[in-house]
Protein backbone atom coordinates (compact mmCIF):
# COMPACT_ATOMS: atom_id res chain seq x y z
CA UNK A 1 3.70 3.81 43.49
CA UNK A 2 6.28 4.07 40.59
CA UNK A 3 8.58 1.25 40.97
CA UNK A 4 11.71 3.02 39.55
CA UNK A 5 11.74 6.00 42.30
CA UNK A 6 10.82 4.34 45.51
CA UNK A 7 12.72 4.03 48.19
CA UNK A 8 15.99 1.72 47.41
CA UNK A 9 15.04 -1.65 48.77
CA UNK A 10 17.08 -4.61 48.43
CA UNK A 11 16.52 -7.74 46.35
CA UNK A 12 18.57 -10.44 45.22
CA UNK A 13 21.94 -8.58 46.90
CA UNK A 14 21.09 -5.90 44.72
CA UNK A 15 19.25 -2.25 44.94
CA UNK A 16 15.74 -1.79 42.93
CA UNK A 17 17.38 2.07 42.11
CA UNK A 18 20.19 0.02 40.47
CA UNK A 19 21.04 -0.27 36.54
CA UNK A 20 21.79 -3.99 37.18
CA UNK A 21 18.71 -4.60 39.03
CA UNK A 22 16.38 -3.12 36.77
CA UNK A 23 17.98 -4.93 33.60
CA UNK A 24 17.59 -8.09 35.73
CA UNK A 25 13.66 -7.45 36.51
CA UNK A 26 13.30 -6.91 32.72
CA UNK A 27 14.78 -9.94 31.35
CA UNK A 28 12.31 -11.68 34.31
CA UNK A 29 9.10 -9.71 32.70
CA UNK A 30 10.61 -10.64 29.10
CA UNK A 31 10.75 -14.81 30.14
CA UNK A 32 7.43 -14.48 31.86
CA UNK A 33 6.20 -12.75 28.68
CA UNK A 34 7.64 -15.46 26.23
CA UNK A 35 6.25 -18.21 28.50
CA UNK A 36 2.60 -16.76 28.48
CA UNK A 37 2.57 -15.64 25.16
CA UNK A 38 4.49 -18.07 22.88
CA UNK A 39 4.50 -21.37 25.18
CA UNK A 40 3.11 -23.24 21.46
CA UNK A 41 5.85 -22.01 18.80
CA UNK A 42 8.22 -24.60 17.06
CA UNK A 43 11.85 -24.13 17.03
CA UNK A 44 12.19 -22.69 13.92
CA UNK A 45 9.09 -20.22 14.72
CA UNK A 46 10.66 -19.25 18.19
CA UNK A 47 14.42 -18.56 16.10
CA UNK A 48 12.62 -16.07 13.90
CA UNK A 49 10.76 -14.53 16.98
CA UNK A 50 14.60 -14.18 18.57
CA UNK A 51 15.96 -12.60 15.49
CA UNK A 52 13.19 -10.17 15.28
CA UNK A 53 14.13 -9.19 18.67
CA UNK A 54 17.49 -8.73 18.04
CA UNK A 55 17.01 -6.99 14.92
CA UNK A 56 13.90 -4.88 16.58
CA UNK A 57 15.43 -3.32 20.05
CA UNK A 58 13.73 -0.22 19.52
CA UNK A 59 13.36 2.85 16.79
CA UNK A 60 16.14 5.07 17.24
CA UNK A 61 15.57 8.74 16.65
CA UNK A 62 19.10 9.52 16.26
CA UNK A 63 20.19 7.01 13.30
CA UNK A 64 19.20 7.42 9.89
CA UNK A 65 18.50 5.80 6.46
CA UNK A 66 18.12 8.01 3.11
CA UNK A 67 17.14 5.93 -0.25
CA UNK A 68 17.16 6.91 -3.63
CA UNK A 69 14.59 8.76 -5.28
CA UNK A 70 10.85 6.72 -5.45
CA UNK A 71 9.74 6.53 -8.68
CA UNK A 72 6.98 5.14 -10.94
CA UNK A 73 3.26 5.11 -10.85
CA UNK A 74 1.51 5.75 -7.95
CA UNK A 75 1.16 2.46 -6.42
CA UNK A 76 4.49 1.36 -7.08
CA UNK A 77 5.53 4.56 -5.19
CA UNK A 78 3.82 2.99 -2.28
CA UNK A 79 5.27 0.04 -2.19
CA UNK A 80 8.53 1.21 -2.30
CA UNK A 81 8.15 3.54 0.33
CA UNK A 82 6.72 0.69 2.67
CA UNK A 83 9.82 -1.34 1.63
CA UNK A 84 12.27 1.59 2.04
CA UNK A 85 10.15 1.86 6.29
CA UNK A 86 10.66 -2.00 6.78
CA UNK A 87 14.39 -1.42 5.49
CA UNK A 88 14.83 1.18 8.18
CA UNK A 89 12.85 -0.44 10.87
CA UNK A 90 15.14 -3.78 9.90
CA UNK A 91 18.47 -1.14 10.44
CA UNK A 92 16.65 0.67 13.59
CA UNK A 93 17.19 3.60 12.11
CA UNK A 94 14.79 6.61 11.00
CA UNK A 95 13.98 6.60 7.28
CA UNK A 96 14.73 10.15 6.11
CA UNK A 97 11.57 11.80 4.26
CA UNK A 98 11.73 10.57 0.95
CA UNK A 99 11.20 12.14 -2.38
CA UNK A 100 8.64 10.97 -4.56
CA UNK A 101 8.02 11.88 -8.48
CA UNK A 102 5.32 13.11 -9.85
CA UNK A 103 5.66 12.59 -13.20
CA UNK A 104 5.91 9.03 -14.70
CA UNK A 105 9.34 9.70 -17.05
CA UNK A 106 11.16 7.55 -14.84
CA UNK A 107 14.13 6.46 -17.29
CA UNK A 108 14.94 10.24 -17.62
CA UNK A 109 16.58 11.17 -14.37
CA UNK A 110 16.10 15.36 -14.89
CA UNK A 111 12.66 15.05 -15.88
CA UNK A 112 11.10 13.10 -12.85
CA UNK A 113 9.66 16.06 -11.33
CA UNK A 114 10.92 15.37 -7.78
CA UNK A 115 7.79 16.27 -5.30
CA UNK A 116 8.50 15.95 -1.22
CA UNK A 117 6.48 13.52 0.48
CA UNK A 118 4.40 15.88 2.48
CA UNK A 119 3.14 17.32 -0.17
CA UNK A 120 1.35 13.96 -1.11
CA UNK A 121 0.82 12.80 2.14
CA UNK A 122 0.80 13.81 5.85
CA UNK A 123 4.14 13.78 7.65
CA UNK A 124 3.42 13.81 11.16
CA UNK A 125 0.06 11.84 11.17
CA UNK A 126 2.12 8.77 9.39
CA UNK A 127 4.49 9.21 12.67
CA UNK A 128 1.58 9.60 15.43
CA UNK A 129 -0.30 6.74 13.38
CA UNK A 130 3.15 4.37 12.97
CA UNK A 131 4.47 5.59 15.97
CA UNK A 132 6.36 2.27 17.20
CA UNK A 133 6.79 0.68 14.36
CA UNK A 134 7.77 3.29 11.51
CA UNK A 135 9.24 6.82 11.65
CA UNK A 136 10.02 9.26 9.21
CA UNK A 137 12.71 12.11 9.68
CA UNK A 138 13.76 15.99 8.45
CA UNK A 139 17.18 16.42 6.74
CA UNK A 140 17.47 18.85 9.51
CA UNK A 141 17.37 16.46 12.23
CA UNK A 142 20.67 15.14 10.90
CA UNK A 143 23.69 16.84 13.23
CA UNK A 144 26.44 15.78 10.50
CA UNK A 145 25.49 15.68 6.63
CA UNK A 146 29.08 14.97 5.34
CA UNK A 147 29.38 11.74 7.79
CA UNK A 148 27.03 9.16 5.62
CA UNK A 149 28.12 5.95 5.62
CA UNK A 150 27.38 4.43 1.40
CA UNK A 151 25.48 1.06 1.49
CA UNK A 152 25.68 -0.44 -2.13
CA UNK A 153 22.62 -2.93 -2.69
CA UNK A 154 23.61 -6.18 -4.93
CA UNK A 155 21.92 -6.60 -8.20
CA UNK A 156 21.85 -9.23 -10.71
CA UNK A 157 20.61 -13.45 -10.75
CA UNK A 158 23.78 -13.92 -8.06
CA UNK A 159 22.47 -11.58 -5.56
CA UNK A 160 19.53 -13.83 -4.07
CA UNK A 161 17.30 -12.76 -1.81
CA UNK A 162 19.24 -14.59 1.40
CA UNK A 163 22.48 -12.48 0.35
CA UNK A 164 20.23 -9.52 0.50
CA UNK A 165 18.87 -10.16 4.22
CA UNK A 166 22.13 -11.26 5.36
CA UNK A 167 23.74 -7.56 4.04
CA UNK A 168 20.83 -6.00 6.21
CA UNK A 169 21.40 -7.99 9.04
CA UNK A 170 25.05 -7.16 8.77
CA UNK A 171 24.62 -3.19 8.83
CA UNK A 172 22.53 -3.41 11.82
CA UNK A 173 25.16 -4.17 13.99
CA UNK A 174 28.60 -2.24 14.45
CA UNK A 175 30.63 -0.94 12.53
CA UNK A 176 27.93 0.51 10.45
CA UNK A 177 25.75 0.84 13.57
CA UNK A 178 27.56 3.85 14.50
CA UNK A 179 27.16 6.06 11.22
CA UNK A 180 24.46 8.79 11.76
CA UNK A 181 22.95 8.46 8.53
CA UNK A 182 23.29 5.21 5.84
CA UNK A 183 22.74 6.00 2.51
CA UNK A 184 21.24 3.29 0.33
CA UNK A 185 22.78 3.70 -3.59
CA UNK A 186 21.54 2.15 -6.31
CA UNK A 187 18.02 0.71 -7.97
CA UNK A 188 14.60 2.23 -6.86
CA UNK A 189 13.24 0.57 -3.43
CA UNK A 190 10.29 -1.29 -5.50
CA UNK A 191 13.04 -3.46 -7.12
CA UNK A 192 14.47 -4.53 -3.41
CA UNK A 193 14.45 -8.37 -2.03
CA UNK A 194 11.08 -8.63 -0.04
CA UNK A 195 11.71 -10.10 2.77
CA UNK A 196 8.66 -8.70 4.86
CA UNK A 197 4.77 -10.31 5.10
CA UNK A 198 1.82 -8.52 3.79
CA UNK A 199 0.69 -7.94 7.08
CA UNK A 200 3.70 -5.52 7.73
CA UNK A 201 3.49 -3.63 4.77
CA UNK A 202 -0.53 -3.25 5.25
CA UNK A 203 0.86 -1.65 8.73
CA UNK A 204 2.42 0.61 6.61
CA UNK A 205 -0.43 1.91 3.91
CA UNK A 206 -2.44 2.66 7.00
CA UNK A 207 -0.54 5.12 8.25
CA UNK A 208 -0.45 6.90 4.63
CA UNK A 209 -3.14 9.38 4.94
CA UNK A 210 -3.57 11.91 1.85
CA UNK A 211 -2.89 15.59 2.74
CA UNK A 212 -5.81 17.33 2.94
CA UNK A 213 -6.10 19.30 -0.71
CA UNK A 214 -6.16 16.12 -1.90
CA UNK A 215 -8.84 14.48 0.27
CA UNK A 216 -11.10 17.56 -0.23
CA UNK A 217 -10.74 16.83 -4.39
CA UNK A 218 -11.77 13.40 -4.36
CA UNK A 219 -14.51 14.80 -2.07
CA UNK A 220 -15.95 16.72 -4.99
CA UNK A 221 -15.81 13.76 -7.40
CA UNK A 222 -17.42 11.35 -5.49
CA UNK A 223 -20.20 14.00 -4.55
CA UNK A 224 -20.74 14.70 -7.89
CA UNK A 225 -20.65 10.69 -8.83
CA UNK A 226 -23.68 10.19 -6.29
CA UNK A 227 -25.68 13.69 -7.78
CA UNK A 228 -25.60 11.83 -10.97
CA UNK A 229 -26.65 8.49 -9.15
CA UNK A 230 -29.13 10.15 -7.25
CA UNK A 231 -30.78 11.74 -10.09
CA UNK A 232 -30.62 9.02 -12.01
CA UNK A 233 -32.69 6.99 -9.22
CA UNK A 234 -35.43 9.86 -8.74
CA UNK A 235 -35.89 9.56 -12.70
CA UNK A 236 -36.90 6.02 -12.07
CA UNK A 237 -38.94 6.69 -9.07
CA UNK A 238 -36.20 4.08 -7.16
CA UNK A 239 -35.02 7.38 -4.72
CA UNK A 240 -33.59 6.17 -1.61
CA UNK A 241 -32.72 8.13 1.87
CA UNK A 242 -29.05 7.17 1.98
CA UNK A 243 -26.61 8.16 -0.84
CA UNK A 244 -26.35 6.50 -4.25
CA UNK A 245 -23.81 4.05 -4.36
CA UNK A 246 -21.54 3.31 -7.31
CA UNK A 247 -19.25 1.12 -9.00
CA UNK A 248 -15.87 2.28 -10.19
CA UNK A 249 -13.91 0.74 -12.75
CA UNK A 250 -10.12 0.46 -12.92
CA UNK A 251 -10.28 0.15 -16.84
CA UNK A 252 -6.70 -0.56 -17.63
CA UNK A 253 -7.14 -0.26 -21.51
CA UNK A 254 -4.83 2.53 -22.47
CA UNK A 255 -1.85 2.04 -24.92
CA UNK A 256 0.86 1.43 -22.97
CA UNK A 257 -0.94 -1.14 -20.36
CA UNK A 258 -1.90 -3.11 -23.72
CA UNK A 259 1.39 -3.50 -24.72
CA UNK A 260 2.75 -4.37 -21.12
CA UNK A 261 0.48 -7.22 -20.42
CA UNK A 262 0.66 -8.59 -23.38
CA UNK A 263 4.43 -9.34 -22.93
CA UNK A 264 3.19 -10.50 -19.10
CA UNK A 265 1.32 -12.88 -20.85
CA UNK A 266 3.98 -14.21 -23.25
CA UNK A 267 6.80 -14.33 -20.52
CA UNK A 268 4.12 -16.26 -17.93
CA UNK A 269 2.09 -18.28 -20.43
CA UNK A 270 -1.17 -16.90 -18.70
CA UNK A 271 -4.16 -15.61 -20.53
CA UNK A 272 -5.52 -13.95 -17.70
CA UNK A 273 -4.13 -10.77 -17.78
CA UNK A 274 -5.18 -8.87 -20.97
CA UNK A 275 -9.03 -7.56 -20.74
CA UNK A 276 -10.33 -5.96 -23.80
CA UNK A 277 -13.59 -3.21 -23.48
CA UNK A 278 -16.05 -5.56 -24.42
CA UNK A 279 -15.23 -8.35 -21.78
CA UNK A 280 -14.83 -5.61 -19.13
CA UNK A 281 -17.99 -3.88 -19.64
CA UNK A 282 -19.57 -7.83 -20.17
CA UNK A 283 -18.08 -8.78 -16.78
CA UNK A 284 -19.20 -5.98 -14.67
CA UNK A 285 -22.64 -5.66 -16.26
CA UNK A 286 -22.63 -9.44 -14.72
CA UNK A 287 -21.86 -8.59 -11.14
CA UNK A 288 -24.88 -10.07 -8.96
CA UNK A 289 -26.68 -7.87 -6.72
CA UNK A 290 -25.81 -4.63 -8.53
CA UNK A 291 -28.42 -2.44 -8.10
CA UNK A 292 -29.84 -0.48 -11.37
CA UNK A 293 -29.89 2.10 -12.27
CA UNK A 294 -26.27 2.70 -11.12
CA UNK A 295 -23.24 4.71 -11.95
CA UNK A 296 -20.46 3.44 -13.19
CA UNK A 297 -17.16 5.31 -12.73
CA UNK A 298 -14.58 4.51 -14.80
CA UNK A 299 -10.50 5.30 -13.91
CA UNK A 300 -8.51 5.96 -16.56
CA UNK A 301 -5.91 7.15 -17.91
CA UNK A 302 -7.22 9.88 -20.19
CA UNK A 303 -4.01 11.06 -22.04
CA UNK A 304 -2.76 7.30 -23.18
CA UNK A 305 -6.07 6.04 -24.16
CA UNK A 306 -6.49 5.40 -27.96
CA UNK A 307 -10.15 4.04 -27.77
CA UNK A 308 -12.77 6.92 -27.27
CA UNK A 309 -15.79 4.88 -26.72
CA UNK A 310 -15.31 3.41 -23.38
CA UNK A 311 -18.83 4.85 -22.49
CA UNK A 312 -20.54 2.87 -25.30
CA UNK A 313 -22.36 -0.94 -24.96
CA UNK A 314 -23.33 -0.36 -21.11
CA UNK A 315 -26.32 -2.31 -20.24
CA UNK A 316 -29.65 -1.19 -19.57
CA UNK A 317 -29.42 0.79 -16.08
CA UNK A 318 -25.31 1.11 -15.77
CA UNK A 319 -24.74 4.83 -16.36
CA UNK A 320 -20.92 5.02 -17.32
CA UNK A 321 -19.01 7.74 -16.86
CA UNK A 322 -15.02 8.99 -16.96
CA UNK A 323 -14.27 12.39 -15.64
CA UNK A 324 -15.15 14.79 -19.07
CA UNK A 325 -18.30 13.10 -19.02
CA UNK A 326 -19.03 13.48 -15.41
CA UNK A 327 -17.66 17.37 -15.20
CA UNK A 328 -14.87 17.25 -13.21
CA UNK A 329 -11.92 16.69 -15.69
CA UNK A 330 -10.89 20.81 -14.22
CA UNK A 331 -10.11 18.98 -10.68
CA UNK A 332 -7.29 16.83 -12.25
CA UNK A 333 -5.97 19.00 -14.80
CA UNK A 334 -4.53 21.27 -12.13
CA UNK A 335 -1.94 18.54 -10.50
CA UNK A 336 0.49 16.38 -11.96
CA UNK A 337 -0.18 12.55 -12.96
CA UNK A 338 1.01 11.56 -8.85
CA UNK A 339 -1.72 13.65 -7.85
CA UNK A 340 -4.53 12.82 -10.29
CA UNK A 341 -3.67 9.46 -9.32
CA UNK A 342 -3.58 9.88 -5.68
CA UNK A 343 -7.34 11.28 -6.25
CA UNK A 344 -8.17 8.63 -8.67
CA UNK A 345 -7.31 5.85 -5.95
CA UNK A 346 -9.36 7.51 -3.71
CA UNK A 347 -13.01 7.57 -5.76
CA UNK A 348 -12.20 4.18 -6.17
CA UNK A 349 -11.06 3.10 -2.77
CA UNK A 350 -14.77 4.51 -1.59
CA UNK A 351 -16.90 3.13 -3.92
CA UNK A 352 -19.67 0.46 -2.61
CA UNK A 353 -18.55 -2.12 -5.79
CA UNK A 354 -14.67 -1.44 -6.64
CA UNK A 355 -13.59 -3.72 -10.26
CA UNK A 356 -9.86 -3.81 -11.41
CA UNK A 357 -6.87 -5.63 -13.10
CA UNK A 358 -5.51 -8.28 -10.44
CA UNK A 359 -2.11 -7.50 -12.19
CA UNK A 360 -2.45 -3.51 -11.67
CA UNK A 361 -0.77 -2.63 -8.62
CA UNK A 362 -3.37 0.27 -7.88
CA UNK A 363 -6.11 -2.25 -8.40
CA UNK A 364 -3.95 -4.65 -5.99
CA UNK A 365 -3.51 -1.81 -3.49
CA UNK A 366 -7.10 -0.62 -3.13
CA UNK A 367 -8.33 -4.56 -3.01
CA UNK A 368 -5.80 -4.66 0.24
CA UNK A 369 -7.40 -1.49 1.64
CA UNK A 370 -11.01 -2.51 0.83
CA UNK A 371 -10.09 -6.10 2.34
CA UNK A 372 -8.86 -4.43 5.92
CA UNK A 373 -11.36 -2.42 5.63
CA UNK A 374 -14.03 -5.35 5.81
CA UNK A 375 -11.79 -7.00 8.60
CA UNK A 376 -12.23 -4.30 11.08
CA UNK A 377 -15.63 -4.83 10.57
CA UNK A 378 -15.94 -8.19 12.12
CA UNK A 379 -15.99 -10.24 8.78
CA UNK A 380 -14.41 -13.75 8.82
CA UNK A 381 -14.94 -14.82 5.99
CA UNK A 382 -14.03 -11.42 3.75
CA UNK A 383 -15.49 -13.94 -0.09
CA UNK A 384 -18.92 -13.96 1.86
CA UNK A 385 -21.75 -12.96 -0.71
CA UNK A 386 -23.08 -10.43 2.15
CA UNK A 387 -19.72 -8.58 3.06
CA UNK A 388 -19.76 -4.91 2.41
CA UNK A 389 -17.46 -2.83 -0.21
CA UNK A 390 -17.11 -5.85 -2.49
CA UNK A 391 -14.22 -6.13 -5.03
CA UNK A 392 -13.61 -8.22 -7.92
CA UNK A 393 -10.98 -8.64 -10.97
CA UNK A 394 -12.68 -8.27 -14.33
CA UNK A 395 -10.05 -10.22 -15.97
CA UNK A 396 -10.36 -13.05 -14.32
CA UNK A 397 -14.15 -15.09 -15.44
CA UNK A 398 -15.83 -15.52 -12.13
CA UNK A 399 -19.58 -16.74 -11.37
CA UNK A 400 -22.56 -15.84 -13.61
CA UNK A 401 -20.03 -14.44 -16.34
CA UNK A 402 -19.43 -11.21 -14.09
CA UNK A 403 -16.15 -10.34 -12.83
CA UNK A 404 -14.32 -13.30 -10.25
CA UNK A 405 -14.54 -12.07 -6.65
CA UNK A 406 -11.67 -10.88 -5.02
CA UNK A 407 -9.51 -10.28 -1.88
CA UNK A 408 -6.61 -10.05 -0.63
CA UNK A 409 -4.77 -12.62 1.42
CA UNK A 410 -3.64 -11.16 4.39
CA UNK A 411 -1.90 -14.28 5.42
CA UNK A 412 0.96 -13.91 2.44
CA UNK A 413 4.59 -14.21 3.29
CA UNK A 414 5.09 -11.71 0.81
CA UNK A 415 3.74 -8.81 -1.39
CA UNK A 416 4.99 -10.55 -4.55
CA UNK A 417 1.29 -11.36 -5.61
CA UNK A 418 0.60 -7.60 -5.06
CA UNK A 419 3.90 -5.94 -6.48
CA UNK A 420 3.34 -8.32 -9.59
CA UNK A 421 -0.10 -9.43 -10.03
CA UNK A 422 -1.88 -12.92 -9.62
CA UNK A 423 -4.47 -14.50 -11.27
CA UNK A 424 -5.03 -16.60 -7.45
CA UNK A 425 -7.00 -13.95 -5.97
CA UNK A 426 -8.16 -15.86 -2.77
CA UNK A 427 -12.33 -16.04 -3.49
């Protein structure tokens, strides 16, 4: 029987058909719900559970948030679009669909090459598969596009992260509660306060699902990677039924990555950030259990890198290859950098052995992927020898002289170590 259209029966001097009597059998469920559920929190736990009620009371479809345009690499796209969700899930508002850029000229405003969102990834799947917790909105579902209320983020040493949170708090009550849209001016969403766990942004890169030219490219690369494999395996008579696996390689050796972490290494007196060709293709030849023979995909940026003999000084039964070599440099030349990227990430995320720079952010993204990945699988202890779609940072000396084992920790308060790298990469 459905409780809200039954016959009107009286309870506590008051009608079950009633507004008042309904909000009072909810706040009953609610207490019987915090008693079951969180009898063992501490104060200070149980204060941030109240605020996230009172910030959370529900996703409305009829308030919105628009952001700035997302710029940067790939990765640092991603994480600013997460941040720019958790923003507008903070506000309760919808986050209008974003625009991303596709090119990486991101000091020069007219050349960013603006591309929409859904032309990177799907629109309504992120809704169906974030339904509850994220939602993204059309310009057109806006009633009034002159009526935008400006919301100026703070910048500078002064404006700490608590002055940050406290300005969000602050616009999700009235009087800003009552604008139709906010508009957030200023600096890109990756350079925001963090003020959300890993966990919630995770929530968010799982419901980021490529659109489907893009799926069916990195299709054809990673079929071609295991032909290659394949081959190479009936050559040495080592053929097996199920597909060749592979390693790829985030080989951050180009020009302008050189220069970068070397100042990262200056400002944060640590040496583990710089890799040079030699120690990467040491370390990975030094991964235990690799199979041989075994092909060895290697992600990199073709256009900025200087040194033309990344396929040279393999060992014995590691078959490198970059796209020319492979055959399927055509595939990327057709899209912009966001795109080759997006397909790039992709080979990578689905190799059996993945190997990258624990201060790249694509490295740092795909280790978070391949870590949940090997969580829904049952795995408690995700640094186990044994656990499936292994990854590992090659600049960082791990056991055996091969590349140091690596996860993510799901448990962080924050993405810091992931927007910014980390040599403490949890194995």
């Amino acid at each position: 029987m459905d409780l809200w259209n039954c016959e009107p029966r009286r309870l506590c001097g008051c009608y079950w058909n009633s507004l008042a009597c309904k909000c009072l059998a909810l706040l009953v469920i609610a207490l019987i719900v915090r008693s079951v559920f969180l009898p063992n929190l501490s104060g200070y736990d149980v204060k941030i559970y109240l605020d996230l009620v009172d910030i959370h009371y529900g996703l409305r479809e009829d308030k919105f948030l628009e952001v700035p345009q997302i710029v940067w690499g790939l990765n640092n796209q991603k994480i600013a679009f997460a941040r720019a969700c958790l923003t507008a899930r903070m506000l309760n508002r919808t986050l209008l669909m974003p625009s991303l850029s596709a090119s990486l000229f991101y000091k020069e405003v007219d050349r960013l090459q603006p591309i929409s969102f859904d032309k990177v990834f799907q629109f309504e799947r992120f809704n169906a598969l974030c339904s509850g917790f994220a939602r993204l909105g059309r310009y057109t579902e806006l009633s009034n596009r002159t009526e935008v209320f400006e919301l100026r983020k703070g910048s500078g040493r002064k404006w700490t992260s608590e002055r940050d949170l406290e300005q969000l708090r602050q616009f999700s009550k009235d009087p800003y509660n009552r604008y139709e849209a906010v508009r957030i001016v200023g600096k890109n969403p990756f350079l925001w306060h963090d003020h959300w766990p890993v966990k919630e942004y995770a929530r968010v890169f799982e419901c980021l699902v490529l659109v489907d030219e893009i799926t069916k490219e990195a299709d054809k690369v990673i079929s071609r990677i295991r032909d290659v494999g394949q081959e190479a395996r009936e050559k040495s008579e080592s053929s097996m039924l199920q597909p060749a696996p592979y390693v790829a390689v985030h080989m951050r050796v180009e020009k302008d990555w050189m220069i970068h972490c070397k100042k990262m290494e200056q400002r944060s007196n640590i040496s583990e950030i710089c890799s040079s060709k030699e120690e990467i293709i040491d370390r990975v030849g030094n991964i235990v259990g690799l199979s041989r023979p075994s092909v060895v995909y290697l992600a990199v940026a073709d256009n900025l890198l200087e040194d033309k003999s990344i396929l040279n000084g393999w060992k014995e039964g590691l078959l490198a290859f970059e796209k020319k070599k492979l055959g399927v440099n055509g595939i990327y030349e057709k899209y912009p950098y966001l795109i080759k990227s997006a397909i790039d990430y992709e080979v990578c995320l689905r190799a059996e052995f993945f190997v990258g720079n624990s201060f790249s952010t694509f490295s740092s993204l795909i280790v978070l992927e391949r870590t949940q990945r090997v969580i829904r699988m049952g795995a408690t202890n995700t640094c186990d020898e044994d656990v499936r779609w292994p990854s590992y940072a090659y600049n960082v000396l791990g056991d055996n002289g091969g590349p140091k084992r690596w996860t993510t920790n799901m448990s962080d308060s924050s993405l810091r170590a992931i927007s910014y790298g980390s040599n403490k990469i949890s194995c």
